[in-house]
C-alpha atoms as a PDB file:
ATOM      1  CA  UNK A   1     110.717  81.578 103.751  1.00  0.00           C
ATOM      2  CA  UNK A   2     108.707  81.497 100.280  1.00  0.00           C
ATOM      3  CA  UNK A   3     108.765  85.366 100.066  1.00  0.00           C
ATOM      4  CA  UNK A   4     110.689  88.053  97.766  1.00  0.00           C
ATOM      5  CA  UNK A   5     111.700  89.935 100.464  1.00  0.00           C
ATOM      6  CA  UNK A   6     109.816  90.014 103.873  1.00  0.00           C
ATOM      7  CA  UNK A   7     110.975  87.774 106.762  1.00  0.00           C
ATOM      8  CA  UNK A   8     114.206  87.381 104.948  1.00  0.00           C
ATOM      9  CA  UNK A   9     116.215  88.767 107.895  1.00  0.00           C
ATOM     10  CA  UNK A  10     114.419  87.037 110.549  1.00  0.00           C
ATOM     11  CA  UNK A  11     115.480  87.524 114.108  1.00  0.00           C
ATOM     12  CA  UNK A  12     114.445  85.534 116.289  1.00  0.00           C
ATOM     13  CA  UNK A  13     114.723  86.467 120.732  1.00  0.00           C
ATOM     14  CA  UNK A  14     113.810  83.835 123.550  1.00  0.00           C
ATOM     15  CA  UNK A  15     112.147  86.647 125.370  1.00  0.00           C
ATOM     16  CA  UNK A  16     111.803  90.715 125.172  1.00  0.00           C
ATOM     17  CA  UNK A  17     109.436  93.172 126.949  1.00  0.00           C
ATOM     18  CA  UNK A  18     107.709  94.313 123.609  1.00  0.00           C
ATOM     19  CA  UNK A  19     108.487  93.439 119.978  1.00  0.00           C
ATOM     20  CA  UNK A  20     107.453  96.690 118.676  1.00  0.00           C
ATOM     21  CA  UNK A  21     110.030  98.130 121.387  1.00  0.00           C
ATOM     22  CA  UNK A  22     112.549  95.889 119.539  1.00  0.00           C
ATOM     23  CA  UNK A  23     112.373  96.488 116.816  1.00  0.00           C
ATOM     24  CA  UNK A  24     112.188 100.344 117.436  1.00  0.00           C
ATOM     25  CA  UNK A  25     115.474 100.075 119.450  1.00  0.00           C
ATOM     26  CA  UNK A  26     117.458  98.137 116.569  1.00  0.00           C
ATOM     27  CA  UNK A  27     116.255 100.559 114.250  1.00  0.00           C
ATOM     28  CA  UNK A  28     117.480 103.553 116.175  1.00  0.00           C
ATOM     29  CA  UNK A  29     120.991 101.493 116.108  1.00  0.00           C
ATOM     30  CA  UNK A  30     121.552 100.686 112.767  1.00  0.00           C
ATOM     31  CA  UNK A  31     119.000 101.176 109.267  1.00  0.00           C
ATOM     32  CA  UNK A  32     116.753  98.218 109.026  1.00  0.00           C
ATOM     33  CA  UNK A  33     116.339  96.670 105.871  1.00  0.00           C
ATOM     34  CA  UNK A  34     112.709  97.028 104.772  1.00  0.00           C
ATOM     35  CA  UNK A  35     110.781  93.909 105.595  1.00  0.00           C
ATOM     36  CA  UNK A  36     112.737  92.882 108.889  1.00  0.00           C
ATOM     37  CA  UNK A  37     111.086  90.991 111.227  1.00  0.00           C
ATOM     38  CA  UNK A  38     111.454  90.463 114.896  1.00  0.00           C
ATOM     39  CA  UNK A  39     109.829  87.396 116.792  1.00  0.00           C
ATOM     40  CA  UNK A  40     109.864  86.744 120.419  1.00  0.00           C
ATOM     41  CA  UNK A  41     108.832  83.639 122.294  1.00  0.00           C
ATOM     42  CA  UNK A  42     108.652  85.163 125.305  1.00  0.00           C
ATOM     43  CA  UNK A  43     106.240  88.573 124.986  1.00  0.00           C
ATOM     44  CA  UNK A  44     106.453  89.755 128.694  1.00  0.00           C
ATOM     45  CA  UNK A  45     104.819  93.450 128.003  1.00  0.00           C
ATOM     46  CA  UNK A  46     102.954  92.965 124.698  1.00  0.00           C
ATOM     47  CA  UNK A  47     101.184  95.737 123.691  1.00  0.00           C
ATOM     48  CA  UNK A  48      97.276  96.130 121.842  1.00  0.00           C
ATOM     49  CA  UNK A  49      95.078  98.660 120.774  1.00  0.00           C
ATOM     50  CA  UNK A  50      93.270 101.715 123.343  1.00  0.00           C
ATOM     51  CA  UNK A  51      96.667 101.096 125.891  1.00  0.00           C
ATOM     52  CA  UNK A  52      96.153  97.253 126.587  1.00  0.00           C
ATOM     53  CA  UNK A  53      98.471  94.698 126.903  1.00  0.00           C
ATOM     54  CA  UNK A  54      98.418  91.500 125.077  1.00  0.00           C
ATOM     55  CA  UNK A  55      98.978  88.310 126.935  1.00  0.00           C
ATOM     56  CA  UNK A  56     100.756  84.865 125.673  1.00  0.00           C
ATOM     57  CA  UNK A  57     101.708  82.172 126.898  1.00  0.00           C
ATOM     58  CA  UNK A  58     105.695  81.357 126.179  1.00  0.00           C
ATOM     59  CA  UNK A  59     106.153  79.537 123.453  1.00  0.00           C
ATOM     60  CA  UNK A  60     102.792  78.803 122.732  1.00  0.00           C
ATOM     61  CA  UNK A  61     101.699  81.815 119.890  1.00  0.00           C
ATOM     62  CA  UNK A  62     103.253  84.034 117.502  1.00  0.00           C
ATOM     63  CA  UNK A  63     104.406  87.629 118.522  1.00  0.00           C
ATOM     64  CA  UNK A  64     106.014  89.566 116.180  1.00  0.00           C
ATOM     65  CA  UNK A  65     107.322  92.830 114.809  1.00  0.00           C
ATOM     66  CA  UNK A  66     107.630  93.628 111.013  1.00  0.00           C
ATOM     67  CA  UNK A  67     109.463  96.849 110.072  1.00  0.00           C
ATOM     68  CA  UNK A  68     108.544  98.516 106.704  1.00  0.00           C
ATOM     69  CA  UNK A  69     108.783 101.312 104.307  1.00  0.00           C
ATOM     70  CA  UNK A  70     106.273 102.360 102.787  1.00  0.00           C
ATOM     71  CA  UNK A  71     107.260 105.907 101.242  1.00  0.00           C
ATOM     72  CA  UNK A  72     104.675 104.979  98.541  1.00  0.00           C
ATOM     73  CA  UNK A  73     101.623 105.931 101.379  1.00  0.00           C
ATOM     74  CA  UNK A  74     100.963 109.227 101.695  1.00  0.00           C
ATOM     75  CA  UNK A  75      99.959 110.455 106.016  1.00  0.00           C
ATOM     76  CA  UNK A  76      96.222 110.281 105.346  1.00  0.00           C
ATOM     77  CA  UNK A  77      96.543 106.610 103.873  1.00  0.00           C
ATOM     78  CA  UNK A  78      97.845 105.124 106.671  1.00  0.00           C
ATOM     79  CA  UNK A  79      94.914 102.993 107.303  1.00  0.00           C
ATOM     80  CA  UNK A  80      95.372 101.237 103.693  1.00  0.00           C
ATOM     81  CA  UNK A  81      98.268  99.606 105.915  1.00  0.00           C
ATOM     82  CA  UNK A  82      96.309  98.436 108.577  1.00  0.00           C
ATOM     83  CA  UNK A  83      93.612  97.070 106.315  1.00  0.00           C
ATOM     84  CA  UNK A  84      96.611  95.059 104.127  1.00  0.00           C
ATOM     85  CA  UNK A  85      97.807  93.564 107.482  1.00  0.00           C
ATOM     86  CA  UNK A  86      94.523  92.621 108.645  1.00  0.00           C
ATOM     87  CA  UNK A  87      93.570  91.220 105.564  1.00  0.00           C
ATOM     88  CA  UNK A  88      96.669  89.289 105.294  1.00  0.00           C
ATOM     89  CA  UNK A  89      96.006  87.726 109.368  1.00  0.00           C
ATOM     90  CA  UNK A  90      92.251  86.662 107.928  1.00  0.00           C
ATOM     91  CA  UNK A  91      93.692  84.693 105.499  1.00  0.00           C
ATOM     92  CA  UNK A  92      96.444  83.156 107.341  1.00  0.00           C
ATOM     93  CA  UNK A  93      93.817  82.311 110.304  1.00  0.00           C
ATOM     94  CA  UNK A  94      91.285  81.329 107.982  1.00  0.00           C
ATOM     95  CA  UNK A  95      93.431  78.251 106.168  1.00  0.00           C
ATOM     96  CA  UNK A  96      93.590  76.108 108.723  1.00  0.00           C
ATOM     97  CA  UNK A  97      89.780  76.614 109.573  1.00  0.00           C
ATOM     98  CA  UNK A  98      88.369  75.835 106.299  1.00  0.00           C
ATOM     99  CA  UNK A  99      87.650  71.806 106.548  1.00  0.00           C
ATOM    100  CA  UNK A 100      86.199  73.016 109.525  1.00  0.00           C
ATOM    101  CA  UNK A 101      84.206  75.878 108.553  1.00  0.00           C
ATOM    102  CA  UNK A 102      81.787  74.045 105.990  1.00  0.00           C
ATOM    103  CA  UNK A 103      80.850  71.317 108.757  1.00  0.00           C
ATOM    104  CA  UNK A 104      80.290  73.241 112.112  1.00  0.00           C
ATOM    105  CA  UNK A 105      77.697  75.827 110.719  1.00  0.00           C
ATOM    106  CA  UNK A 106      78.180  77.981 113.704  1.00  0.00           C
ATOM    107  CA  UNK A 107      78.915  81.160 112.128  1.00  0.00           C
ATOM    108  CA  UNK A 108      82.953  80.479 113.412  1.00  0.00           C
ATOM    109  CA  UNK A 109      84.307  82.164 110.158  1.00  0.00           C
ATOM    110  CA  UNK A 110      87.651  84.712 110.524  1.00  0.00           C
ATOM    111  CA  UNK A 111      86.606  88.248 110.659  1.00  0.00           C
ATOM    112  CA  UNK A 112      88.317  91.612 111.232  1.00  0.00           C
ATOM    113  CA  UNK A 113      86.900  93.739 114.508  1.00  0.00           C
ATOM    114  CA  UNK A 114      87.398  97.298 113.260  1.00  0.00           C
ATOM    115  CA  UNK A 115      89.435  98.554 113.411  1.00  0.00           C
ATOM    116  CA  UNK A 116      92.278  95.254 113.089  1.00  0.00           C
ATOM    117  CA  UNK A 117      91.220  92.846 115.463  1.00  0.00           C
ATOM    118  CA  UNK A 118      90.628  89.405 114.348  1.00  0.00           C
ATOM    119  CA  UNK A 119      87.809  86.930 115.196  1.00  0.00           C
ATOM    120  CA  UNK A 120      86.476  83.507 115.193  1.00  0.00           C
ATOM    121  CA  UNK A 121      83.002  83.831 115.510  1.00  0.00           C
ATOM    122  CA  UNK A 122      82.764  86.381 118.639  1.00  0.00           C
ATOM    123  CA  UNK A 123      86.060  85.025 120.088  1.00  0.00           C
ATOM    124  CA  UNK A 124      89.458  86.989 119.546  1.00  0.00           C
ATOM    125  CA  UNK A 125      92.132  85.287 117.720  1.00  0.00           C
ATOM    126  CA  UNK A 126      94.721  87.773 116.660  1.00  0.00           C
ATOM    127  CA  UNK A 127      95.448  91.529 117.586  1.00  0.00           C
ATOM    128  CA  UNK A 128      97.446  94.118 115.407  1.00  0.00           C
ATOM    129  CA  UNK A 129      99.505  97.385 116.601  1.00  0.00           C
ATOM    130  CA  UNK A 130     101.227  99.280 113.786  1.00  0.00           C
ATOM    131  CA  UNK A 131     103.272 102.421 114.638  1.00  0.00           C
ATOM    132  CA  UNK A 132     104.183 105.158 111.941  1.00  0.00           C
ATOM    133  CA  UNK A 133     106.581 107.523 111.472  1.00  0.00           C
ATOM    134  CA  UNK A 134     105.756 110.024 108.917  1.00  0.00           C
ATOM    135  CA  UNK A 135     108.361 112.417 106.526  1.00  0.00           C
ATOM    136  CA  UNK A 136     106.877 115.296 105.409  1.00  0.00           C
ATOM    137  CA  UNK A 137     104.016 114.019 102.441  1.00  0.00           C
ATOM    138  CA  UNK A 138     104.527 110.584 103.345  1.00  0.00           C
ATOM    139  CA  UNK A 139     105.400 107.363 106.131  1.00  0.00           C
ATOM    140  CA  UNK A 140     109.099 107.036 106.357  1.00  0.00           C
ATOM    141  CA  UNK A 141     108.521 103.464 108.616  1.00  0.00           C
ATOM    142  CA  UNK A 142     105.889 101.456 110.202  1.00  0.00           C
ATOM    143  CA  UNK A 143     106.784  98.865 112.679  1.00  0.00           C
ATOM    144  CA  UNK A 144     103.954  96.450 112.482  1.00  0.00           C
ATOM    145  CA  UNK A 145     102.850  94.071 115.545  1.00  0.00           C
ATOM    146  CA  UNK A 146     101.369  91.223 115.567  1.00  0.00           C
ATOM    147  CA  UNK A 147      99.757  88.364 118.110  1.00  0.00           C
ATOM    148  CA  UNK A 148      98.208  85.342 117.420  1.00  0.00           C
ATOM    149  CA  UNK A 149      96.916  82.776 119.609  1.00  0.00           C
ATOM    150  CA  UNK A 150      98.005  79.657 118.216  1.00  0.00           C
ATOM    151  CA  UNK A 151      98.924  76.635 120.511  1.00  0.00           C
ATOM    152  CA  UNK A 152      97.779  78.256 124.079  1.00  0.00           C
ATOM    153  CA  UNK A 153      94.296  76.628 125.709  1.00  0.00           C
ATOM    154  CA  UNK A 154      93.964  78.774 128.654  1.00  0.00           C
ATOM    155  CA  UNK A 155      93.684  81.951 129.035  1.00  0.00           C
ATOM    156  CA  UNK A 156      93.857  84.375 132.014  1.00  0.00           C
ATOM    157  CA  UNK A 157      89.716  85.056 133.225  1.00  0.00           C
ATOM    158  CA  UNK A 158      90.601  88.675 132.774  1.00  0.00           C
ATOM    159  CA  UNK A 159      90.580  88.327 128.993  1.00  0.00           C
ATOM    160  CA  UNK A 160      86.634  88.362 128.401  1.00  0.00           C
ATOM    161  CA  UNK A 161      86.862  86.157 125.108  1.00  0.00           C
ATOM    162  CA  UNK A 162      90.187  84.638 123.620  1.00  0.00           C
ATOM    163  CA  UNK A 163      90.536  81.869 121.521  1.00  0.00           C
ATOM    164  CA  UNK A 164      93.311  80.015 119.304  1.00  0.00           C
ATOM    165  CA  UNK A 165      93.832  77.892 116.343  1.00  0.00           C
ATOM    166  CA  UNK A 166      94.301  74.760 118.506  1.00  0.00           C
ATOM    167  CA  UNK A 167      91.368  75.779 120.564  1.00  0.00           C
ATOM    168  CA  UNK A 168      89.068  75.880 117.669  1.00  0.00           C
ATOM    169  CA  UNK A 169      90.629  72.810 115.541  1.00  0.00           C
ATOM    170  CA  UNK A 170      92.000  70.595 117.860  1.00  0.00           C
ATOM    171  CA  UNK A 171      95.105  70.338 116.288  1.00  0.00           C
ATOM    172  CA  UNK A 172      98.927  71.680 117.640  1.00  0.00           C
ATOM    173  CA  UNK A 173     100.760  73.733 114.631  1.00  0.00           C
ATOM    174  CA  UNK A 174     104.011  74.210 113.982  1.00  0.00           C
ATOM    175  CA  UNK A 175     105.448  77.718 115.088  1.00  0.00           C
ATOM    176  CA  UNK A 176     108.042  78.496 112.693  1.00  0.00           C
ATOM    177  CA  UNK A 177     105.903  76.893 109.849  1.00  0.00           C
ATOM    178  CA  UNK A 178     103.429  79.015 110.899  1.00  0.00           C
ATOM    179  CA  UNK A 179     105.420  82.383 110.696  1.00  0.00           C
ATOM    180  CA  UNK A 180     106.308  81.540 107.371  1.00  0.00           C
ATOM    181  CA  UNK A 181     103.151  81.421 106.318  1.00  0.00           C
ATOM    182  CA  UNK A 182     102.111  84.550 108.088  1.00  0.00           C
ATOM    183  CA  UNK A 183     104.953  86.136 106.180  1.00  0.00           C
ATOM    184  CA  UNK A 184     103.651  85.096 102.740  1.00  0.00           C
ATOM    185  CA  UNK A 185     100.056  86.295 103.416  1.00  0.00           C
ATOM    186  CA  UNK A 186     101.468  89.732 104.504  1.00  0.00           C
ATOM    187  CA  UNK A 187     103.743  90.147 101.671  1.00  0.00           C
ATOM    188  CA  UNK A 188     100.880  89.565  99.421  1.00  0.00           C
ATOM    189  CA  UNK A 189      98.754  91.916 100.840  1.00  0.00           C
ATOM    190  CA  UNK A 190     101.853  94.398 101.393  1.00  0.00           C
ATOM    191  CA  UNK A 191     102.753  94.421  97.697  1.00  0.00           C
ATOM    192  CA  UNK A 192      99.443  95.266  96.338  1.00  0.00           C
ATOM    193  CA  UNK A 193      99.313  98.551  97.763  1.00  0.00           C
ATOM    194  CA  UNK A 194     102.403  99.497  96.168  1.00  0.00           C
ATOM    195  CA  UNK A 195     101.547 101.484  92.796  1.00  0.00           C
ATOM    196  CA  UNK A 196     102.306  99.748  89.362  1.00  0.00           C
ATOM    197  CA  UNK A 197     103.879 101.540  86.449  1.00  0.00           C
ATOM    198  CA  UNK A 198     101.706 102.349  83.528  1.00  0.00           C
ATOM    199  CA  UNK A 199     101.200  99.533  81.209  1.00  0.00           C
ATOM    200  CA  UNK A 200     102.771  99.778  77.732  1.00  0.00           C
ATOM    201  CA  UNK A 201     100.208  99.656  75.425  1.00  0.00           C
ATOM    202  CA  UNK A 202     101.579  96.597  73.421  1.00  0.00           C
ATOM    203  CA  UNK A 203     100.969  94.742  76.852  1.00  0.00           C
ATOM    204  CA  UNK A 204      97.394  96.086  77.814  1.00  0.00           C
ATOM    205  CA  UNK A 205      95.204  93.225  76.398  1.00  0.00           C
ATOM    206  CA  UNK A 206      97.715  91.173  78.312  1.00  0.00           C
ATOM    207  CA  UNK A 207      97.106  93.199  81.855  1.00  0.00           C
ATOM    208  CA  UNK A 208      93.618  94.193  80.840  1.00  0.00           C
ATOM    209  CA  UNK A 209      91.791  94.055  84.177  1.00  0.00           C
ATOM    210  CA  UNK A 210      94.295  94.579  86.680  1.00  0.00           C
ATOM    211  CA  UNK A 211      93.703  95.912  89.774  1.00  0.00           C
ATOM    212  CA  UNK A 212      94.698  99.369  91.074  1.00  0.00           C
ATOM    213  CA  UNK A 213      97.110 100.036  93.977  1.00  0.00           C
ATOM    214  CA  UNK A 214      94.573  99.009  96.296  1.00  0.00           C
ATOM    215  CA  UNK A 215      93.812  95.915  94.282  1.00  0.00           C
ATOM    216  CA  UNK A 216      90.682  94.796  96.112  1.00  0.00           C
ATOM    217  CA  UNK A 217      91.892  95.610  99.670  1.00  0.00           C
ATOM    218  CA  UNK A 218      88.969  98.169 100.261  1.00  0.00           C
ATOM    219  CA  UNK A 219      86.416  95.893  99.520  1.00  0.00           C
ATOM    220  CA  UNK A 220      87.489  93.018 101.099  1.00  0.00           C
ATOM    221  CA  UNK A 221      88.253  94.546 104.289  1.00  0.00           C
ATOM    222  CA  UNK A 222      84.540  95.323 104.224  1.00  0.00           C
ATOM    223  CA  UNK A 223      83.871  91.988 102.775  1.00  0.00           C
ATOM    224  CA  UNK A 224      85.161  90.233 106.185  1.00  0.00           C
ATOM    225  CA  UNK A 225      84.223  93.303 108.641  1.00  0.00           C
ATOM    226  CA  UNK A 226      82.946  91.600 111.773  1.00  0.00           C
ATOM    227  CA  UNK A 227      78.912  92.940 112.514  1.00  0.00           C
ATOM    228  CA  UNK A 228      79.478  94.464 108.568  1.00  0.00           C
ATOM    229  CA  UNK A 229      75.610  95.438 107.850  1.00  0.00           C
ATOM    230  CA  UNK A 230      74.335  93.739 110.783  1.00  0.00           C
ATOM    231  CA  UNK A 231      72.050  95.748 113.693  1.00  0.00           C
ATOM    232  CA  UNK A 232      74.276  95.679 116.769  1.00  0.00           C
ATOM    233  CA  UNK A 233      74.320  97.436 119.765  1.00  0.00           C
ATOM    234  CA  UNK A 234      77.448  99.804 120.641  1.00  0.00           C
ATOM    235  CA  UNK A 235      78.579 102.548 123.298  1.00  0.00           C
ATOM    236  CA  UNK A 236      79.026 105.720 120.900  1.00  0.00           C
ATOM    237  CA  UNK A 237      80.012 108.639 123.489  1.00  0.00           C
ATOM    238  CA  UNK A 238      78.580 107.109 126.929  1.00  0.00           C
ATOM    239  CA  UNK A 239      75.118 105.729 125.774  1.00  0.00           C
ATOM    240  CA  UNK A 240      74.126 102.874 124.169  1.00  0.00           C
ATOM    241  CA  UNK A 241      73.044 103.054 120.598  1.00  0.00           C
ATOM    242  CA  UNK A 242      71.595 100.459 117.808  1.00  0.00           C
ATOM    243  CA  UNK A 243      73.249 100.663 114.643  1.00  0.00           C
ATOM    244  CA  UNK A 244      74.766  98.874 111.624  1.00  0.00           C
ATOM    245  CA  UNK A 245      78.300  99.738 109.927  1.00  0.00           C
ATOM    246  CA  UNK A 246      78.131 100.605 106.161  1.00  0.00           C
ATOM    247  CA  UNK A 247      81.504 101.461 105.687  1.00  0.00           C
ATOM    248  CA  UNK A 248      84.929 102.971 106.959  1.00  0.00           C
ATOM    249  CA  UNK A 249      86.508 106.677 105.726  1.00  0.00           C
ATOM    250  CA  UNK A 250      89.687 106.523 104.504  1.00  0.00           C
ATOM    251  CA  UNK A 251      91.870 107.570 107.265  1.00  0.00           C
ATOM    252  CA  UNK A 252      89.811 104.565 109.147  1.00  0.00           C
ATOM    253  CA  UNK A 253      86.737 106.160 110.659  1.00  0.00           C
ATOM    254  CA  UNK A 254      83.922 104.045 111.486  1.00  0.00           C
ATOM    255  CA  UNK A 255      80.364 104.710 109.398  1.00  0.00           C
ATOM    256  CA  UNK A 256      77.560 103.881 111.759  1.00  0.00           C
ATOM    257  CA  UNK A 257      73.714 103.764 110.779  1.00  0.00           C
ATOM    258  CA  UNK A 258      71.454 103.993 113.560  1.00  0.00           C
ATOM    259  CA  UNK A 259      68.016 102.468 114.055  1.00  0.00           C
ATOM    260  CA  UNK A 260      66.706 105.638 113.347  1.00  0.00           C
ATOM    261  CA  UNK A 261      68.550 106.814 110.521  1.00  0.00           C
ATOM    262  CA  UNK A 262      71.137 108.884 111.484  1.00  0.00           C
ATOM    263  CA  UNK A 263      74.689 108.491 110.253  1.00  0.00           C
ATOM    264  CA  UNK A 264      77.885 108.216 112.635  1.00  0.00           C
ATOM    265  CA  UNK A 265      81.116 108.737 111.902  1.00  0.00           C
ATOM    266  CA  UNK A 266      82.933 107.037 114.484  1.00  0.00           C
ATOM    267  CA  UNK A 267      86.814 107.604 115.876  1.00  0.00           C
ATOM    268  CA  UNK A 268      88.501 104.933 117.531  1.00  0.00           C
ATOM    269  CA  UNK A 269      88.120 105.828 121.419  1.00  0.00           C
ATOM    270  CA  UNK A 270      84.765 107.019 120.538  1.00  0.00           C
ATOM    271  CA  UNK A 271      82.882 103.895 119.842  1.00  0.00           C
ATOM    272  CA  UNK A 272      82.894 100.632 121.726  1.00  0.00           C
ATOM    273  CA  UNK A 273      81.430  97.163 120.574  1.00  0.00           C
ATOM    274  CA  UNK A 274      78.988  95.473 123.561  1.00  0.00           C
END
């Protein structure tokens, strides 16, 4: 793998109940070195957001676990995380789509589903569980899952709209090519929430312009947030409402605007999309 340190111990399992439970396991075994990650090709108990399970066909997509450490996050920032990882999925998913994109006109771009979902269009690609463990003022570990649909064509009818890379291109990728990819894009987005050191002054008009810890990741999470600014309708506490987002808190609320004017500040299990 292309990266400085993530995917570099790579294990790889023909089948496990839950990558996430994995990698939890090994790590209760032996100390992980930061940036492990565990893939399966066989997910039989995959797990997603609000209790659900994730389902995959064997062999067909990528589900994996990434363990990391990032001390540098402080309890109420854990969302920066999520955002990073999501971020990093959009532009893995959205490589592959881009001859595409341009031609087809049909609004199919990658977005993120707040709170890390990710879409084609209105069709699910790609889901995202991350676990913490916090140490006093800050996360001690976060075992990071992933799913993407990438070589499966059908789908059990339960699942109301799932899609994949080969679904929307035509085209069958490479799985292990893939995950090294998918480890490049989320070391990318990983590393720029680390802080950087001051900048010695002899080296400013060098660095001049360089972005902060969060280098960007705010405002492109908002940038590809799926009904961003749009009128859509939701569920918000058993009733249906009309409203467009405007923005997310930083501990990863949801900012509503209703038709009417009145702003929402939305927790996960309080809000649904319809």
């Amino acid at each position: 793998m292309k990266t400085i340190f993530l995917g570099k111990n790579c294990i790889e399992v023909a089948k496990t109940d839950s990558t996430n439970s994995y990698l939890a396991r090994l790590n209760s075994e032996k100390a992980l070195f930061d940036g492990t990650v565990v893939v399966a090709w066989h997910q039989e108990q995959g797990r997603g957001q609000r209790g659900s399970s994730w389902e995959s066909e064997p062999g067909k997509n990528l589900t994996l676990s990434i363990f990391l450490k990032p001390t540098f996050l402080k309890p109420e920032e854990q969302f920066m995380l999520s955002k990073a990882v999501a971020l990093a999925l959009i532009e893995f998913v959205a490589s592959p789509l881009a001859p595409l994109s341009s031609r087809r006109g049909d609004g199919g771009e990658a977005r993120i589903k707040w709170p890390n979902d990710i879409y084609i269009g209105n069709k699910k690609i790609a889901g995202i569980l991350i676990e913490n463990v916090l140490s006093g003022n800050s996360i001690a570990h976060s075992i990071v899952g992933i799913g993407i649909n990438i070589n499966q064509v059908k789908f059990s009818a339960d699942l109301p709209n799932p899609t994949s890379l080969k679904l929307e291109t035509g085209k069958e990728f490479d799985l292990k090519e893939c995950l090294a990819q998918l480890c490049s894009c989320i070391e990318k987005r990983y590393l720029q929430l680390r802080p950087h050191p001051p900048t010695p002054p002899s080296e400013r008009f060098i660095r001049a312009g360089s972005p902060k810890r969060e280098g960007g990741i705010d405002s492109d999470y908002l940038k590809n947030l799926y009904r961003f600014g749009e009128l859509a309708s939701y569920q918000y506490k058993g009733k249906t409402i009309k409203a467009k987002i405007f923005g997310i808190t930083q501990v990863g609320k949801l900012l509503l605007e209703t038709e009417k004017g009145e702003s929402l500040e939305c927790d996960f299990k309080e809000i649904m999309f319809l």
